[in-house]
PDB file of N, CA and C in Angstrom:
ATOM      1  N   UNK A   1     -12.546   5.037  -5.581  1.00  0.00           N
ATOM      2  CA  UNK A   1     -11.559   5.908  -4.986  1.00  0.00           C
ATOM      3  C   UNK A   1     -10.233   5.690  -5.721  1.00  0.00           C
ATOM      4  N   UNK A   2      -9.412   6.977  -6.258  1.00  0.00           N
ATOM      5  CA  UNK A   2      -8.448   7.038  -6.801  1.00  0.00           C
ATOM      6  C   UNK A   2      -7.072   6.253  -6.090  1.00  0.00           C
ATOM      7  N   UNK A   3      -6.495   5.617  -6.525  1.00  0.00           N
ATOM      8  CA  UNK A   3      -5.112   4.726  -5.784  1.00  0.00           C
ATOM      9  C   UNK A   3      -4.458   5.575  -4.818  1.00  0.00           C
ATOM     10  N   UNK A   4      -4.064   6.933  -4.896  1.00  0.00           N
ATOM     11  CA  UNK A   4      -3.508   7.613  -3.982  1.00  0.00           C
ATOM     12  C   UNK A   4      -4.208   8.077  -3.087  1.00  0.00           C
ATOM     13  N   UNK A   5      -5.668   7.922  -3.104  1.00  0.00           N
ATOM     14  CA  UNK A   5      -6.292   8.390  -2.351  1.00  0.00           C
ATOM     15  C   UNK A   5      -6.613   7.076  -1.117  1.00  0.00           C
ATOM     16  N   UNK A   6      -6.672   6.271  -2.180  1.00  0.00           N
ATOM     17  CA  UNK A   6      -7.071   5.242  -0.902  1.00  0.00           C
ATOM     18  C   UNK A   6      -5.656   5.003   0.278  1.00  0.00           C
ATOM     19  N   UNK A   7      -4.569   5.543   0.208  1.00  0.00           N
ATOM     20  CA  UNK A   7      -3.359   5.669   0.936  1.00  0.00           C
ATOM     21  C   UNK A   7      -3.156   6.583   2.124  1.00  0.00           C
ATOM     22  N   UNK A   8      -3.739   7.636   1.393  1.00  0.00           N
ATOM     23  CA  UNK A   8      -3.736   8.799   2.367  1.00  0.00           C
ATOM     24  C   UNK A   8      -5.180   8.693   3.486  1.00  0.00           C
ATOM     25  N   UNK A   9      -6.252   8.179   2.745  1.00  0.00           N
ATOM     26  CA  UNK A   9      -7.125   8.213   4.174  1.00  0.00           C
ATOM     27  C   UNK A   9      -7.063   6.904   5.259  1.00  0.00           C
ATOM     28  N   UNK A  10      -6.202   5.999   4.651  1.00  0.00           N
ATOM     29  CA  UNK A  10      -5.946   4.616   5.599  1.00  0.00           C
ATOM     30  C   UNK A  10      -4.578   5.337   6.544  1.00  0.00           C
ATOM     31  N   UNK A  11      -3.740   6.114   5.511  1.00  0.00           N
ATOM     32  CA  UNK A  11      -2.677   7.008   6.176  1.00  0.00           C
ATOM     33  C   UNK A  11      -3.274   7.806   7.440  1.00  0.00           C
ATOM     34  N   UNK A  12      -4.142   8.380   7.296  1.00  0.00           N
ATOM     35  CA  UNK A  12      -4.785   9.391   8.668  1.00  0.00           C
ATOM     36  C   UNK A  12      -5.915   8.616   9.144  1.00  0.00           C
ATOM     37  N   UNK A  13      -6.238   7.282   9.042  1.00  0.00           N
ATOM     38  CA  UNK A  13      -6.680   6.894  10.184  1.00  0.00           C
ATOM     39  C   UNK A  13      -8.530   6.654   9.819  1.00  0.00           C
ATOM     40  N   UNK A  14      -8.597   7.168   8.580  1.00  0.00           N
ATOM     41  CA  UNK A  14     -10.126   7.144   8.504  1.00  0.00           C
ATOM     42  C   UNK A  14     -10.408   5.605   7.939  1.00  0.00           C
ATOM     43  N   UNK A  15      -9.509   4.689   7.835  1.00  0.00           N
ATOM     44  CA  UNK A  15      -9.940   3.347   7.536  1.00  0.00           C
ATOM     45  C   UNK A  15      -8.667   3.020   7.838  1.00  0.00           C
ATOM     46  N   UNK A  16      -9.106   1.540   8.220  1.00  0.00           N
ATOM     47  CA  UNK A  16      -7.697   0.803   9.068  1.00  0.00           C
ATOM     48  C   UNK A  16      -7.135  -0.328   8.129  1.00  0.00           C
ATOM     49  N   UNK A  17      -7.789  -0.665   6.695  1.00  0.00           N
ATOM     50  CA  UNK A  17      -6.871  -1.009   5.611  1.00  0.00           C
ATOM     51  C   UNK A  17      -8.014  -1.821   4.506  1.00  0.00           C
ATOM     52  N   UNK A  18      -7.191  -1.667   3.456  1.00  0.00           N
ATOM     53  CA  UNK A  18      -7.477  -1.892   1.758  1.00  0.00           C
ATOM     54  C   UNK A  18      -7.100  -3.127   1.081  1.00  0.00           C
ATOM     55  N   UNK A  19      -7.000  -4.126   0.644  1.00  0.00           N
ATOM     56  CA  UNK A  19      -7.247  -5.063   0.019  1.00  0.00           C
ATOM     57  C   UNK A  19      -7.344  -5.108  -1.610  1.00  0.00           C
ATOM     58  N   UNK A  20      -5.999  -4.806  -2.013  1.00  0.00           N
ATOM     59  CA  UNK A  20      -6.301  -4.723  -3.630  1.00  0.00           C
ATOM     60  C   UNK A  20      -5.993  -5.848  -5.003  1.00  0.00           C
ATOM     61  N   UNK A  21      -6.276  -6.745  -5.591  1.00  0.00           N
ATOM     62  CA  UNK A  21      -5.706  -7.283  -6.269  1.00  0.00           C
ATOM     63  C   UNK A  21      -4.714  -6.828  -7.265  1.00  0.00           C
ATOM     64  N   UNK A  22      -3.792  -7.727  -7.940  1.00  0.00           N
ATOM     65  CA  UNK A  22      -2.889  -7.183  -8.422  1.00  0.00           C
ATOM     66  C   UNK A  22      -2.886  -6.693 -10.019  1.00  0.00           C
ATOM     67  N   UNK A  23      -2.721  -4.723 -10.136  1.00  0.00           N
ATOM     68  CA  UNK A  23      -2.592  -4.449 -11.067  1.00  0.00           C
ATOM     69  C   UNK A  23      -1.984  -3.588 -11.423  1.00  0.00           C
ATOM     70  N   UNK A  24      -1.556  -2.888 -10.390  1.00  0.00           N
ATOM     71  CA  UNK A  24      -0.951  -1.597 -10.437  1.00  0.00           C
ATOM     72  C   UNK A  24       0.248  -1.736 -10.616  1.00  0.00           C
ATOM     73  N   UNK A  25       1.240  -0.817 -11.177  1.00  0.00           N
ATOM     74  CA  UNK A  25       2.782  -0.774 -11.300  1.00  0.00           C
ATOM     75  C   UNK A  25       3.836  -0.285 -10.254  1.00  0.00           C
ATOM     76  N   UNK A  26       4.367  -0.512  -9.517  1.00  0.00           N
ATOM     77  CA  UNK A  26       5.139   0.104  -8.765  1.00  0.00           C
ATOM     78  C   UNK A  26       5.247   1.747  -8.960  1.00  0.00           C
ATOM     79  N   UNK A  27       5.012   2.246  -9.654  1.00  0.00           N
ATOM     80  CA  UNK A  27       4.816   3.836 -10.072  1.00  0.00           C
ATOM     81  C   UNK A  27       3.762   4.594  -9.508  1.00  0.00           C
ATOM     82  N   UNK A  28       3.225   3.571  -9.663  1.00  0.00           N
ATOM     83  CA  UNK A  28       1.372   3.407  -9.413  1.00  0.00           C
ATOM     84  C   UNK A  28       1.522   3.837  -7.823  1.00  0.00           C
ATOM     85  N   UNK A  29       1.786   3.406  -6.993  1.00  0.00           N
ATOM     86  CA  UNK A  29       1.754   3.740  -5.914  1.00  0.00           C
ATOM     87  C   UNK A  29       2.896   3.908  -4.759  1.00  0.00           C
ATOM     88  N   UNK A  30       3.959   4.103  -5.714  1.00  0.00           N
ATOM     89  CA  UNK A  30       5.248   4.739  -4.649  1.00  0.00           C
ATOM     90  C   UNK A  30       5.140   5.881  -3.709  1.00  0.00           C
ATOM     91  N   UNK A  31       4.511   6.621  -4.387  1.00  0.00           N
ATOM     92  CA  UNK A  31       3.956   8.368  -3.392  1.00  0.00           C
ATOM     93  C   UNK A  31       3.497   7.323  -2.178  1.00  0.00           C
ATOM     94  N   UNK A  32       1.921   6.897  -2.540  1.00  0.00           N
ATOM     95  CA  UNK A  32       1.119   6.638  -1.674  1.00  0.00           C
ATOM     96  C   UNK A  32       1.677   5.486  -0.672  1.00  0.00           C
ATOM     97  N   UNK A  33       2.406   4.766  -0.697  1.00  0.00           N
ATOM     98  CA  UNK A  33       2.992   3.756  -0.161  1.00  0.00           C
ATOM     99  C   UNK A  33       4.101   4.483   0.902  1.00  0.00           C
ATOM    100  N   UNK A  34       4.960   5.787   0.608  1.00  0.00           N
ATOM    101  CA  UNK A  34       5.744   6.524   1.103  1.00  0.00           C
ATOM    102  C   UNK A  34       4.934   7.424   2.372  1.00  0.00           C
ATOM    103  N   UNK A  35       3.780   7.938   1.935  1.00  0.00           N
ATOM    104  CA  UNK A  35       2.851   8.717   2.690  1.00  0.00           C
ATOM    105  C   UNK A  35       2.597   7.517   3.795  1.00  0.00           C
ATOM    106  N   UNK A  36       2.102   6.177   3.800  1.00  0.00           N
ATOM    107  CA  UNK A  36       1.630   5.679   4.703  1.00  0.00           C
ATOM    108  C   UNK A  36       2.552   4.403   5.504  1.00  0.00           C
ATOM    109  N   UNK A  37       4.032   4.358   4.616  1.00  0.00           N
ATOM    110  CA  UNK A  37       4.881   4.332   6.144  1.00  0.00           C
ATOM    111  C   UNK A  37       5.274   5.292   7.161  1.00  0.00           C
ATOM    112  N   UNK A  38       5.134   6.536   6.681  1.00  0.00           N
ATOM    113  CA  UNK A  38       5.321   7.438   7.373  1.00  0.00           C
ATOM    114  C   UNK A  38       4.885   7.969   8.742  1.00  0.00           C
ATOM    115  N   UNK A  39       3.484   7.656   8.202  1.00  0.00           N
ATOM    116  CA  UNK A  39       2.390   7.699   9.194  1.00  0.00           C
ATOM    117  C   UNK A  39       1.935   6.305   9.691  1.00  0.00           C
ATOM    118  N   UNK A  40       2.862   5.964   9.657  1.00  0.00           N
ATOM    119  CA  UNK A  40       3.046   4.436  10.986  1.00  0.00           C
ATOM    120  C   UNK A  40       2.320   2.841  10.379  1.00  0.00           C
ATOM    121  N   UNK A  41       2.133   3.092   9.184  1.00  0.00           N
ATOM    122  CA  UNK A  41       1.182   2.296   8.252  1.00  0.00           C
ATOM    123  C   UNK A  41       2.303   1.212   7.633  1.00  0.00           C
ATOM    124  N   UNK A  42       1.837   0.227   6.657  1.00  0.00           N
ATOM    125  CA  UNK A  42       2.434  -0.918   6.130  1.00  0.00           C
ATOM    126  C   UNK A  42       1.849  -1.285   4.894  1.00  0.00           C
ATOM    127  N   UNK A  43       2.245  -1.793   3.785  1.00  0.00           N
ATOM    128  CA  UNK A  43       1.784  -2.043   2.581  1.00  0.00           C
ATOM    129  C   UNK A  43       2.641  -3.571   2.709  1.00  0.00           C
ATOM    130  N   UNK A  44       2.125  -4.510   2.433  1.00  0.00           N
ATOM    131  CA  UNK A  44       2.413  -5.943   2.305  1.00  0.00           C
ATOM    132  C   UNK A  44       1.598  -6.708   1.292  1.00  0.00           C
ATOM    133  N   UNK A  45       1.975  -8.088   0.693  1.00  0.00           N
ATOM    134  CA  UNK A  45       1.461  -8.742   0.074  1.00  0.00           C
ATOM    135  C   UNK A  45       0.501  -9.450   0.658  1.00  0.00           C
ATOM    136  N   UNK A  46      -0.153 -10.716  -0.108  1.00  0.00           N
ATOM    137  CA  UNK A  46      -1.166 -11.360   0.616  1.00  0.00           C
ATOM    138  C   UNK A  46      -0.376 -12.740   1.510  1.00  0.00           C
ATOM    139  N   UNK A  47       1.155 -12.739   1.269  1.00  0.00           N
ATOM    140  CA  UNK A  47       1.920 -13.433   2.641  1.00  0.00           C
ATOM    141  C   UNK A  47       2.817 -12.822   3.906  1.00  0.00           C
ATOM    142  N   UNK A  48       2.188 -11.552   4.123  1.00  0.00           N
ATOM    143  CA  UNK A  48       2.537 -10.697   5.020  1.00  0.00           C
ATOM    144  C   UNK A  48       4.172 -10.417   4.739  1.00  0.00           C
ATOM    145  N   UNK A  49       4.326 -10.357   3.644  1.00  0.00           N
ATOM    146  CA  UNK A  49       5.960  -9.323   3.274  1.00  0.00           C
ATOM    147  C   UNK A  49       5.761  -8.207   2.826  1.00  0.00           C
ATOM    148  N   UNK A  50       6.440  -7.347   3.050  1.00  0.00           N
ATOM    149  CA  UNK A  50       6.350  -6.131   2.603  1.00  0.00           C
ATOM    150  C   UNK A  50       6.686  -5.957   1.273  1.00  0.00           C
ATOM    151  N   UNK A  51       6.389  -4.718   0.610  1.00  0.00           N
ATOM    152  CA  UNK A  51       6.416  -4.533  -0.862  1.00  0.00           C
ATOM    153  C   UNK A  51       7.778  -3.896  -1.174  1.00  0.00           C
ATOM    154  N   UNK A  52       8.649  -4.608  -2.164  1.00  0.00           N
ATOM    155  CA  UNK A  52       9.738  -4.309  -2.256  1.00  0.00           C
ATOM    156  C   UNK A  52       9.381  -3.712  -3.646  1.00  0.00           C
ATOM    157  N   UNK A  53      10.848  -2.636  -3.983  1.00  0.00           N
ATOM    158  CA  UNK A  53      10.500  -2.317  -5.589  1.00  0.00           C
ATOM    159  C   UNK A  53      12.176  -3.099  -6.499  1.00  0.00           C
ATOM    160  N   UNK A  54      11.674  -2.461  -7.573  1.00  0.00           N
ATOM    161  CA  UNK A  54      12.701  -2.751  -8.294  1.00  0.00           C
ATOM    162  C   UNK A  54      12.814  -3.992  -8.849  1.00  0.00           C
ATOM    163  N   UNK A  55      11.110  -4.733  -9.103  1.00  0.00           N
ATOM    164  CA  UNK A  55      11.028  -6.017  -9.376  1.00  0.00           C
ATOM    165  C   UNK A  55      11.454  -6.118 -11.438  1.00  0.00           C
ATOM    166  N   UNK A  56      11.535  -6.809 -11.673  1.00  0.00           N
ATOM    167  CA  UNK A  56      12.056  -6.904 -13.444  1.00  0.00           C
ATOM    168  C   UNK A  56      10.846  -6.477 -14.470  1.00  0.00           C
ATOM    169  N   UNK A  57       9.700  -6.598 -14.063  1.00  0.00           N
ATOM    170  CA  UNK A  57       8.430  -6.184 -15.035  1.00  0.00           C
ATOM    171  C   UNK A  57       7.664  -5.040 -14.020  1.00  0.00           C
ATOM    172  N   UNK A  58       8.082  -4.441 -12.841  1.00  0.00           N
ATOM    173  CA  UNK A  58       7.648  -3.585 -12.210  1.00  0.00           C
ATOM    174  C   UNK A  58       6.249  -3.716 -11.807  1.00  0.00           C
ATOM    175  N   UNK A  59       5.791  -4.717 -11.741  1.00  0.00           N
ATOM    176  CA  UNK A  59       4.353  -4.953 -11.395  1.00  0.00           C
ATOM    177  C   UNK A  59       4.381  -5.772 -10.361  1.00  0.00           C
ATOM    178  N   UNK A  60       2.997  -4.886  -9.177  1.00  0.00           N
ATOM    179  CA  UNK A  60       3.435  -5.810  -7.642  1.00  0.00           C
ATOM    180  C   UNK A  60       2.138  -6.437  -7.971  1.00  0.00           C
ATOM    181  N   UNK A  61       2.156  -7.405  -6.618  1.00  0.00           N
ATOM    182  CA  UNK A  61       1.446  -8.751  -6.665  1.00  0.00           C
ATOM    183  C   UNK A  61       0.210  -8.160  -5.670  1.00  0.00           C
ATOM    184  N   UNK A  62      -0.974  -8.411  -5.040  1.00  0.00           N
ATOM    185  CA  UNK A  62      -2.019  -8.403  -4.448  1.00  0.00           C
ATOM    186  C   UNK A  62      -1.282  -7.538  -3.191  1.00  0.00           C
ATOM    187  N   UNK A  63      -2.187  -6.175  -2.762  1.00  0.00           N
ATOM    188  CA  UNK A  63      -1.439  -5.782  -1.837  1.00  0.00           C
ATOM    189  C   UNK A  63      -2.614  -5.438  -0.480  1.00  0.00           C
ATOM    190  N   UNK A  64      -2.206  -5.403   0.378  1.00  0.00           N
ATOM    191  CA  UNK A  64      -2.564  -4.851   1.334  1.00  0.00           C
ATOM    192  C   UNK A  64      -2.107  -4.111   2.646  1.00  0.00           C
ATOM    193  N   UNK A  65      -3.072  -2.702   2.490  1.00  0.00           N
ATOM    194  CA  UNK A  65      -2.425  -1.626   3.275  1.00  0.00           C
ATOM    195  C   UNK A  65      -3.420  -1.253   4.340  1.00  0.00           C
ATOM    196  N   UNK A  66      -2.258  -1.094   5.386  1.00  0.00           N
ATOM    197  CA  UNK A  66      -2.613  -1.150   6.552  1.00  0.00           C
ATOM    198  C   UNK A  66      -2.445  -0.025   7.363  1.00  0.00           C
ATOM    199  N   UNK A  67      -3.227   0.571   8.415  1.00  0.00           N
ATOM    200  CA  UNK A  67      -3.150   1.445   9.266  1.00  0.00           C
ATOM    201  C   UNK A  67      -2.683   1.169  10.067  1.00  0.00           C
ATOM    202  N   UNK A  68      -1.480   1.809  10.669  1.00  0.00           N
ATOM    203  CA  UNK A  68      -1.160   2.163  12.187  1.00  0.00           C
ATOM    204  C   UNK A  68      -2.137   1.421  13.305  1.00  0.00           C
ATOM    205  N   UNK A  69      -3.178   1.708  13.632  1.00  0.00           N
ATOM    206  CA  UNK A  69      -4.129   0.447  13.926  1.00  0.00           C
ATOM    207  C   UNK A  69      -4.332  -0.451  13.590  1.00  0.00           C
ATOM    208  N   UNK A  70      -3.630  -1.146  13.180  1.00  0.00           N
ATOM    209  CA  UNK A  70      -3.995  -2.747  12.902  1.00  0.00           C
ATOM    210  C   UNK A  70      -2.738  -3.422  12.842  1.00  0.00           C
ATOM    211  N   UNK A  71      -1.725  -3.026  12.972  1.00  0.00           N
ATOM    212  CA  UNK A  71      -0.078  -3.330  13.295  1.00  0.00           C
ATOM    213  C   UNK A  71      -0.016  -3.934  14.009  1.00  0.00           C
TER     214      UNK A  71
END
């Protein structure tokens, strides 16, 4: 499943969250990360902080995203 995709269906509820190791770029998933705070969701690391941007090499660390159900 494509990166933005896996956002939008944890976003509406059809899975309650994703588990990704780290490879993607902050680019990589700003849309999808935007779509699923929206819809009541959370994207955090693997020490329960949330994903900040604007890091110096733009690459986030192990993430996991979460549904509205599981908050």
């Amino acid at each position: 499943m494509k990166s933005s995709l896996k956002f939008c269906v944890i976003a509406a509820g059809e899975y309650d969250g994703y588990v990704a190791e780290p490879r993607a770029y902050e680019w990589d998933i700003a849309a999808g990360h935007a779509i699923l705070k929206h819809a009541g969701g959370m994207v955090t690391d693997f020490d329960n902080k949330e994903i900040k941007y604007g890091k110096r090499d733009f690459k986030n660390p192990s993430l996991i995203l979460k549904s509205k159900n599981i908050l």
